[in-house]
PDB file of N, CA and C in Angstrom:
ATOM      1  N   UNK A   1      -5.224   0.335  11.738  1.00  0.00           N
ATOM      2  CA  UNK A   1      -6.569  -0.051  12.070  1.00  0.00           C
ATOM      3  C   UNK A   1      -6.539  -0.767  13.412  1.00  0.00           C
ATOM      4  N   UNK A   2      -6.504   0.344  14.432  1.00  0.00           N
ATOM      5  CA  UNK A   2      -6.621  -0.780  15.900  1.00  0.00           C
ATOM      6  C   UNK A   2      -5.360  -0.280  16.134  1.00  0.00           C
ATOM      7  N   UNK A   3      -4.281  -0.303  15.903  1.00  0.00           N
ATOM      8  CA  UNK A   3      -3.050  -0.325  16.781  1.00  0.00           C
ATOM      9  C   UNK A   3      -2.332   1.053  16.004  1.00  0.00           C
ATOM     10  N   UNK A   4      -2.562   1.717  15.042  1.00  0.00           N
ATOM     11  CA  UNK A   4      -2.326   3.120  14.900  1.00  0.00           C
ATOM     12  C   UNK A   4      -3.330   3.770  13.585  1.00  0.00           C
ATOM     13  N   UNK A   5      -3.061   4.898  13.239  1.00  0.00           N
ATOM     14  CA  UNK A   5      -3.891   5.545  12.624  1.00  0.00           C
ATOM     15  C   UNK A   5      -3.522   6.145  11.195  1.00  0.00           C
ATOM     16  N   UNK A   6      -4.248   6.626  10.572  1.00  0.00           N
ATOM     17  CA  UNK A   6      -3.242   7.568   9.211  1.00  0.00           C
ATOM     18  C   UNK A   6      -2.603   8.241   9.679  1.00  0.00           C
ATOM     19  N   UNK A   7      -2.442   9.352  10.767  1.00  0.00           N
ATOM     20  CA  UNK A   7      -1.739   9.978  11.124  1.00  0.00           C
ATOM     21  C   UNK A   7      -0.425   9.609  11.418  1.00  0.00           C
ATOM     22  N   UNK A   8      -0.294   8.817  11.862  1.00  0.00           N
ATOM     23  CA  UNK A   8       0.845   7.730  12.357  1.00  0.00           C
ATOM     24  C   UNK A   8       1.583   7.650  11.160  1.00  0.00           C
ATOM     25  N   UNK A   9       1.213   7.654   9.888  1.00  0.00           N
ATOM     26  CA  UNK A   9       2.405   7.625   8.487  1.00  0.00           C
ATOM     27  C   UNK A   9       2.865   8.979   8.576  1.00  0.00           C
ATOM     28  N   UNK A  10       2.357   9.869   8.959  1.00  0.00           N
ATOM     29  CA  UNK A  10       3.193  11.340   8.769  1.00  0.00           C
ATOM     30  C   UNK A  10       4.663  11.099   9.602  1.00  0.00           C
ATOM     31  N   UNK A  11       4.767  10.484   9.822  1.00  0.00           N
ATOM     32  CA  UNK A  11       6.153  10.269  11.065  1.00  0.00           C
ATOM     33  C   UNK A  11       7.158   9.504   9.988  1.00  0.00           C
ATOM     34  N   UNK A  12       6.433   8.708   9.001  1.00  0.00           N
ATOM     35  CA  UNK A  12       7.440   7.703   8.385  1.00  0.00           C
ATOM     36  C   UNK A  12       8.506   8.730   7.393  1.00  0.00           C
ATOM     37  N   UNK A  13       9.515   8.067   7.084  1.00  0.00           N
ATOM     38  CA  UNK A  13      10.267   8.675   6.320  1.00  0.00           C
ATOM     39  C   UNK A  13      10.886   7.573   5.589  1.00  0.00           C
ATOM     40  N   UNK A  14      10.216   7.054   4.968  1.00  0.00           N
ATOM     41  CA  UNK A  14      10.899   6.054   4.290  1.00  0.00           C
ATOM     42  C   UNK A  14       9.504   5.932   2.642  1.00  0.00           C
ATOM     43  N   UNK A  15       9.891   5.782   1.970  1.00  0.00           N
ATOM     44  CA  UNK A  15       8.580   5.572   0.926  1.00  0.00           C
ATOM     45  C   UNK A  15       7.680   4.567   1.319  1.00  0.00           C
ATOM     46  N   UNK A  16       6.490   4.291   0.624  1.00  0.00           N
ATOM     47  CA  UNK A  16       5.641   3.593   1.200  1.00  0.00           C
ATOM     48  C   UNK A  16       4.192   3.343   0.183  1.00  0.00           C
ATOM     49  N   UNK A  17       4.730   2.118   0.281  1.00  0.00           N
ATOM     50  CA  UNK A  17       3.678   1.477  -0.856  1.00  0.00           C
ATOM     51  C   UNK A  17       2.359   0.889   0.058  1.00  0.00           C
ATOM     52  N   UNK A  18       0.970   1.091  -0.433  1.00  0.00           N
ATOM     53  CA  UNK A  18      -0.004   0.845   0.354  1.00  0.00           C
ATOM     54  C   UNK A  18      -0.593  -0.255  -0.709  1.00  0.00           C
ATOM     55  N   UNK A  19      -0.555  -1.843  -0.299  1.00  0.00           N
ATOM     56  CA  UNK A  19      -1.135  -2.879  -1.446  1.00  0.00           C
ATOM     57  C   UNK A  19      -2.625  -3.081  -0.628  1.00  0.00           C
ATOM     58  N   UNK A  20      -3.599  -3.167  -1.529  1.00  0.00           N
ATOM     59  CA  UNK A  20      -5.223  -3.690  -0.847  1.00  0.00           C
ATOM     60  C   UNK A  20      -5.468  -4.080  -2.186  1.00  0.00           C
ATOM     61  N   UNK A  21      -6.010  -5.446  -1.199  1.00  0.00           N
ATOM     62  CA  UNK A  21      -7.055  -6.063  -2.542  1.00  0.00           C
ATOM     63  C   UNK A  21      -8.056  -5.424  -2.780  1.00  0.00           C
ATOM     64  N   UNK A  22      -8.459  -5.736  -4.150  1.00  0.00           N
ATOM     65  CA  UNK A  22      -9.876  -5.207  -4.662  1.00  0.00           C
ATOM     66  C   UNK A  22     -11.439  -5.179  -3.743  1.00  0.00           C
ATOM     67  N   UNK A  23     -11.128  -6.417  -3.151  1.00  0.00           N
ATOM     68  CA  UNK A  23     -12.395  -6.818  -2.404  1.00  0.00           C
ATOM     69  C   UNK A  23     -12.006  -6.725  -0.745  1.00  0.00           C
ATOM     70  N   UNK A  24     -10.908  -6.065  -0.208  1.00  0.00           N
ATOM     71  CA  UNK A  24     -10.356  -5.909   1.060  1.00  0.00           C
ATOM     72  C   UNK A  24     -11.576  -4.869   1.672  1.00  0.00           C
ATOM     73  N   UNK A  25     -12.982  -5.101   2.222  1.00  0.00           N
ATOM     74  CA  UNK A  25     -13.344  -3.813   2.502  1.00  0.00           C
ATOM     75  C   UNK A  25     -12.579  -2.733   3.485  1.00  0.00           C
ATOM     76  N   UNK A  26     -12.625  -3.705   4.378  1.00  0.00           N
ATOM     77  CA  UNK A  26     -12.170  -2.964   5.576  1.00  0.00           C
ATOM     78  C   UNK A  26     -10.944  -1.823   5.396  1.00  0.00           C
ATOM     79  N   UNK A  27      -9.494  -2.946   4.939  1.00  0.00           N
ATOM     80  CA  UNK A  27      -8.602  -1.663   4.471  1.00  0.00           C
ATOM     81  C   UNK A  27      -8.373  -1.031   3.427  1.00  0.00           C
ATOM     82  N   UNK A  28      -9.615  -1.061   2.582  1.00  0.00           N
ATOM     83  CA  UNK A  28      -9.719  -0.421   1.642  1.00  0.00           C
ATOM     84  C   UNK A  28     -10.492   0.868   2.005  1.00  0.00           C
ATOM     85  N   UNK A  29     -11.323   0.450   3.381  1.00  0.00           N
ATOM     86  CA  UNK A  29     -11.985   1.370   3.569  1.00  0.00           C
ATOM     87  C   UNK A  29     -11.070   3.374   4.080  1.00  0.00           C
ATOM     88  N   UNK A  30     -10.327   3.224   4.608  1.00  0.00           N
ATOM     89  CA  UNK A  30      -8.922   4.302   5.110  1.00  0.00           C
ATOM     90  C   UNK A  30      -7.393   4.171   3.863  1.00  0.00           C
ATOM     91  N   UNK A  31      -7.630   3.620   2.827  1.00  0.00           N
ATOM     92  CA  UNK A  31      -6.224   3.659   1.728  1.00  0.00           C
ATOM     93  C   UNK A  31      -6.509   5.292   1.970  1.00  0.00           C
ATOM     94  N   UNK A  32      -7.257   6.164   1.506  1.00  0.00           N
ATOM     95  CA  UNK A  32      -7.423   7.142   0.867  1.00  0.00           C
ATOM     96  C   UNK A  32      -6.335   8.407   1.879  1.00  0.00           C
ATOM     97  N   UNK A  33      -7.015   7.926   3.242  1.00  0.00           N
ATOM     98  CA  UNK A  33      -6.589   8.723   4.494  1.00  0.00           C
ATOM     99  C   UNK A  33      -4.747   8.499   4.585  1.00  0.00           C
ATOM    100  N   UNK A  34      -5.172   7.087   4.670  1.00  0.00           N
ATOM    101  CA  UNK A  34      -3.690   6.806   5.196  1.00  0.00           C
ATOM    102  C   UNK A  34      -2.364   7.136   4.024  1.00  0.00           C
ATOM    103  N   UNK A  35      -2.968   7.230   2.673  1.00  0.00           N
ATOM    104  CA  UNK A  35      -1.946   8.150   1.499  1.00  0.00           C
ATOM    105  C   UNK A  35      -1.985   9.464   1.610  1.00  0.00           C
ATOM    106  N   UNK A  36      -3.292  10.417   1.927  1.00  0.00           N
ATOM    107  CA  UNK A  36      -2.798  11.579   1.929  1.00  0.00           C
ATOM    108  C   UNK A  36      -1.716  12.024   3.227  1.00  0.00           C
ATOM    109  N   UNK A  37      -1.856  10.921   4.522  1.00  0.00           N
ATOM    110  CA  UNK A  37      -0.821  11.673   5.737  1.00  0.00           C
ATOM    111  C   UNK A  37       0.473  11.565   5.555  1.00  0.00           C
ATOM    112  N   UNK A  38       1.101  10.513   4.156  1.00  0.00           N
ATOM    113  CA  UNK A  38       2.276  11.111   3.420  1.00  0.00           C
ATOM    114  C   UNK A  38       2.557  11.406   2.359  1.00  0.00           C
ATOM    115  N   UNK A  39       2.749  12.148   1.949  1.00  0.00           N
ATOM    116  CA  UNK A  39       3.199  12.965   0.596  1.00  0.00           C
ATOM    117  C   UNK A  39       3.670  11.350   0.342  1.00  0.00           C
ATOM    118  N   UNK A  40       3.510  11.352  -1.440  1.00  0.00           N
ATOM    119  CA  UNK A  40       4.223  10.488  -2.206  1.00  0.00           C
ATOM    120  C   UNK A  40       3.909   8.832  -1.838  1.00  0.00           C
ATOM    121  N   UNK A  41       2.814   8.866  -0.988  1.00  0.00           N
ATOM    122  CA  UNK A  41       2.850   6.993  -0.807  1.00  0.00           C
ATOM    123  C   UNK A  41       2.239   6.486  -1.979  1.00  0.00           C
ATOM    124  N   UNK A  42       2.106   5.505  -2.261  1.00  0.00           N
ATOM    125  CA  UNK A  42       1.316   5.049  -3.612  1.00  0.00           C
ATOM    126  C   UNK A  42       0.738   4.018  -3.164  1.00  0.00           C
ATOM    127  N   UNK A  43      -0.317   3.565  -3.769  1.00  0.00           N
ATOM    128  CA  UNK A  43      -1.506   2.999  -3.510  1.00  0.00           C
ATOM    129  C   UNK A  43      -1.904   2.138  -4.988  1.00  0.00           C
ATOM    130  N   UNK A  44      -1.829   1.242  -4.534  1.00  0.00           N
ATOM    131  CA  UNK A  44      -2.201  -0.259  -5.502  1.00  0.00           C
ATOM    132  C   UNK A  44      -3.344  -0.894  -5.288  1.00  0.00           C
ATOM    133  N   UNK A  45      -4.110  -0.916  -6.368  1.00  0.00           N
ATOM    134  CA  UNK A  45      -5.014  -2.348  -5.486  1.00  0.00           C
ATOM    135  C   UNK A  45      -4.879  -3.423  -6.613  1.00  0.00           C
ATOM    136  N   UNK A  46      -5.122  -4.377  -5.810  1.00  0.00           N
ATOM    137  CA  UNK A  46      -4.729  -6.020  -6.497  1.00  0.00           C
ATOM    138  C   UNK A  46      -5.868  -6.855  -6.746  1.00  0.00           C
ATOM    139  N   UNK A  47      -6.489  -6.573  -8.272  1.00  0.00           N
ATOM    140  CA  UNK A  47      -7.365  -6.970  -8.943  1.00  0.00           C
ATOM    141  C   UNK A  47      -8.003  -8.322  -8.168  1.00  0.00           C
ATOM    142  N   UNK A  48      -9.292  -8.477  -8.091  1.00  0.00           N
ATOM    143  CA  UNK A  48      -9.602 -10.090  -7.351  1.00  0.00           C
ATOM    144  C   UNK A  48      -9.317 -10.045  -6.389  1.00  0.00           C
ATOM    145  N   UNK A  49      -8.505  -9.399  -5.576  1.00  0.00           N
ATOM    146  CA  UNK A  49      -7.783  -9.790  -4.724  1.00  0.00           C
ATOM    147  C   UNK A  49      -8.965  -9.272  -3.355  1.00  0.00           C
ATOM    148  N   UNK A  50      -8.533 -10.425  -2.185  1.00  0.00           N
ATOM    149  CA  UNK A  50      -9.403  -9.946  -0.670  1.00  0.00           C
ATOM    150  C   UNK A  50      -8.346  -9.380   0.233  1.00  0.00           C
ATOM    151  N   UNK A  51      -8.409  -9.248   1.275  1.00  0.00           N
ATOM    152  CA  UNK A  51      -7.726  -9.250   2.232  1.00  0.00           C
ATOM    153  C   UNK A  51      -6.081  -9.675   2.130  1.00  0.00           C
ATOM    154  N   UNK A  52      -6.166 -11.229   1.838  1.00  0.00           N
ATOM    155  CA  UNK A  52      -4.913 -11.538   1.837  1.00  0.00           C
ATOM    156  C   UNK A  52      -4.267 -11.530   0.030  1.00  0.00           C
ATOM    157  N   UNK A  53      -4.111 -10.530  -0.439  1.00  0.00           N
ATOM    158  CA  UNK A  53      -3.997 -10.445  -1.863  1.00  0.00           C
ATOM    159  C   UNK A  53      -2.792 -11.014  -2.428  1.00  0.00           C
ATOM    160  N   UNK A  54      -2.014 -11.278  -1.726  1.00  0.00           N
ATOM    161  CA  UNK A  54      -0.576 -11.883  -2.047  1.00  0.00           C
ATOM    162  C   UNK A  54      -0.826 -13.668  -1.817  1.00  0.00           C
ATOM    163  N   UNK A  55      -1.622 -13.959  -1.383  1.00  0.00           N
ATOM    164  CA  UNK A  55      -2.343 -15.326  -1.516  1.00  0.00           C
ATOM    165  C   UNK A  55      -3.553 -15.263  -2.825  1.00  0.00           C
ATOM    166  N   UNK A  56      -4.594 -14.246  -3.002  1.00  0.00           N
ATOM    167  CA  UNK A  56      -5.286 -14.278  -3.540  1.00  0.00           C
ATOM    168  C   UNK A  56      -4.849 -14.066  -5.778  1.00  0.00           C
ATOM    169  N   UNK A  57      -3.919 -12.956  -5.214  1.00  0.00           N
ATOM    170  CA  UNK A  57      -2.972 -12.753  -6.565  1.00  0.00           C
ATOM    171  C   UNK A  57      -1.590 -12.538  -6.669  1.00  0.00           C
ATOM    172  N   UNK A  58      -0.787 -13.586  -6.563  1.00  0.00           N
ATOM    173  CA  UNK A  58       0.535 -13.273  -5.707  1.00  0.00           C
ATOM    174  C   UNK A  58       1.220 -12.440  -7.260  1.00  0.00           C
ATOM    175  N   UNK A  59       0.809 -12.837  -8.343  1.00  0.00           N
ATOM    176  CA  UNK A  59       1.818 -11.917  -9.698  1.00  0.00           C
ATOM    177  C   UNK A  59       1.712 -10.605  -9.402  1.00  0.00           C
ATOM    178  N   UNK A  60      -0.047 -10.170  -9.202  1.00  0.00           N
ATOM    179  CA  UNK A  60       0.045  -8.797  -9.322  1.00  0.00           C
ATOM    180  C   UNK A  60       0.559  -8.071  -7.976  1.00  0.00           C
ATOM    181  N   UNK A  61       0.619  -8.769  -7.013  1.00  0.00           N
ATOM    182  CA  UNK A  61       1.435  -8.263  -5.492  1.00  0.00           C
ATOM    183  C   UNK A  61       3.160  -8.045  -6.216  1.00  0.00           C
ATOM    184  N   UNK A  62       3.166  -9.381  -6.534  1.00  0.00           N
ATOM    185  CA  UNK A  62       4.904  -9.224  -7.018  1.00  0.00           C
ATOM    186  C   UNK A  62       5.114  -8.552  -8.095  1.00  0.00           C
ATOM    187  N   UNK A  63       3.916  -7.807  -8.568  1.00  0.00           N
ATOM    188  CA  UNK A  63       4.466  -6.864  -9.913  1.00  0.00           C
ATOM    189  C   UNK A  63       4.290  -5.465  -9.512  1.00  0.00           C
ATOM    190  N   UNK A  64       3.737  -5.370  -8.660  1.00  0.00           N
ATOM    191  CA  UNK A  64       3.229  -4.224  -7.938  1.00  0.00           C
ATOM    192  C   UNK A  64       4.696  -3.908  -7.108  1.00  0.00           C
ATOM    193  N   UNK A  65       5.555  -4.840  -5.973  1.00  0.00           N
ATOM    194  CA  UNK A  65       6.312  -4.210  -5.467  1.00  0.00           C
ATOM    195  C   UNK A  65       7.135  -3.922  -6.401  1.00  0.00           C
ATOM    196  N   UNK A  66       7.482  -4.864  -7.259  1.00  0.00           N
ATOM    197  CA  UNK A  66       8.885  -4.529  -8.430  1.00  0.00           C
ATOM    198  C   UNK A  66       8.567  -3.178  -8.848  1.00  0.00           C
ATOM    199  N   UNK A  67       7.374  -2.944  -9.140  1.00  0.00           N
ATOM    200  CA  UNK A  67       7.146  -1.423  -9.893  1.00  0.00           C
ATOM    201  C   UNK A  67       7.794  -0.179  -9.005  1.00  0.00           C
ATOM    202  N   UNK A  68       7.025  -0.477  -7.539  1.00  0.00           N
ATOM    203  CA  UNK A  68       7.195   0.417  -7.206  1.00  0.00           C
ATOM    204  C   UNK A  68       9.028   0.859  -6.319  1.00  0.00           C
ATOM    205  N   UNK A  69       9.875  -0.824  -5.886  1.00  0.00           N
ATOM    206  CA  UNK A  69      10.858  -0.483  -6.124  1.00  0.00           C
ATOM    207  C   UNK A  69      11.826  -0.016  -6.897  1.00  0.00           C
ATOM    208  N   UNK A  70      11.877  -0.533  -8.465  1.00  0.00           N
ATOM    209  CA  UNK A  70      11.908  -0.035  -9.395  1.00  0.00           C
ATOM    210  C   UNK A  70      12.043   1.864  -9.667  1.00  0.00           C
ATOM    211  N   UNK A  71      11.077   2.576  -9.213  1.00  0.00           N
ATOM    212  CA  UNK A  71      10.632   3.925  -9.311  1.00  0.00           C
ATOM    213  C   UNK A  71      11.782   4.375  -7.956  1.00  0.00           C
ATOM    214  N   UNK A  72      12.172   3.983  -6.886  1.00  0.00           N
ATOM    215  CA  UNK A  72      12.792   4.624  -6.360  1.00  0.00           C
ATOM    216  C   UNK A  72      14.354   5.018  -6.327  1.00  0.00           C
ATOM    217  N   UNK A  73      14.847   5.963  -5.986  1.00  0.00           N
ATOM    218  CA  UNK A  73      15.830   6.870  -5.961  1.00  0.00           C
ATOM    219  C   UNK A  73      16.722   5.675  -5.041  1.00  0.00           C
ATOM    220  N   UNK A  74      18.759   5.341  -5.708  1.00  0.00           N
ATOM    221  CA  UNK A  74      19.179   4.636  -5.035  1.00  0.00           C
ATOM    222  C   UNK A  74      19.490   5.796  -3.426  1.00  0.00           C
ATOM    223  N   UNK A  75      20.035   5.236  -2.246  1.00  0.00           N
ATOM    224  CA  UNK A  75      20.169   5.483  -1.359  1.00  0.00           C
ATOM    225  C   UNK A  75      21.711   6.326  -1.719  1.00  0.00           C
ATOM    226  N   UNK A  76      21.530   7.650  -0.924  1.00  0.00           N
ATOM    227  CA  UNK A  76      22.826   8.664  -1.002  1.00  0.00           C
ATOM    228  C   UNK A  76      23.651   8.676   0.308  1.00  0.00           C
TER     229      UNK A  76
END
């Protein structure tokens, strides 16, 4: 938002978890875009949560990454 675009994740190669609070408009407004430009990103949102959701709900931020590290493949 401002300094690159959804497109800009098609380049990543690394997995990629997308956290937005519930009430984040703004980057809630492009989650949708910025998951489909990579296969496989996953997308959380953090109940209550604004903008800064790891201030607003820090359990469900910290249950959210565990999950989604958790789910990944160790390194080959």
């Amino acid at each position: 938002m401002g300094r690159f675009d959804a497109s800009s994740l098609a380049a990543v190669r690394a997995p990629v978890l997308i956290l937005n609070g519930e009430r984040d408009r703004l980057f809630r407004s492009g989650e949708r875009q910025f998951g489909a430009a990579r296969p496989g990103t996953c997308i959380e949102v953090i109940p209550g949560a604004a903008h800064l959701a790891n201030f607003d709900n820090p359990v469900a931020v910290t249950d959210a990454v565990r999950r989604f590290a958790r789910e990944l493949s160790p390194a080959r």
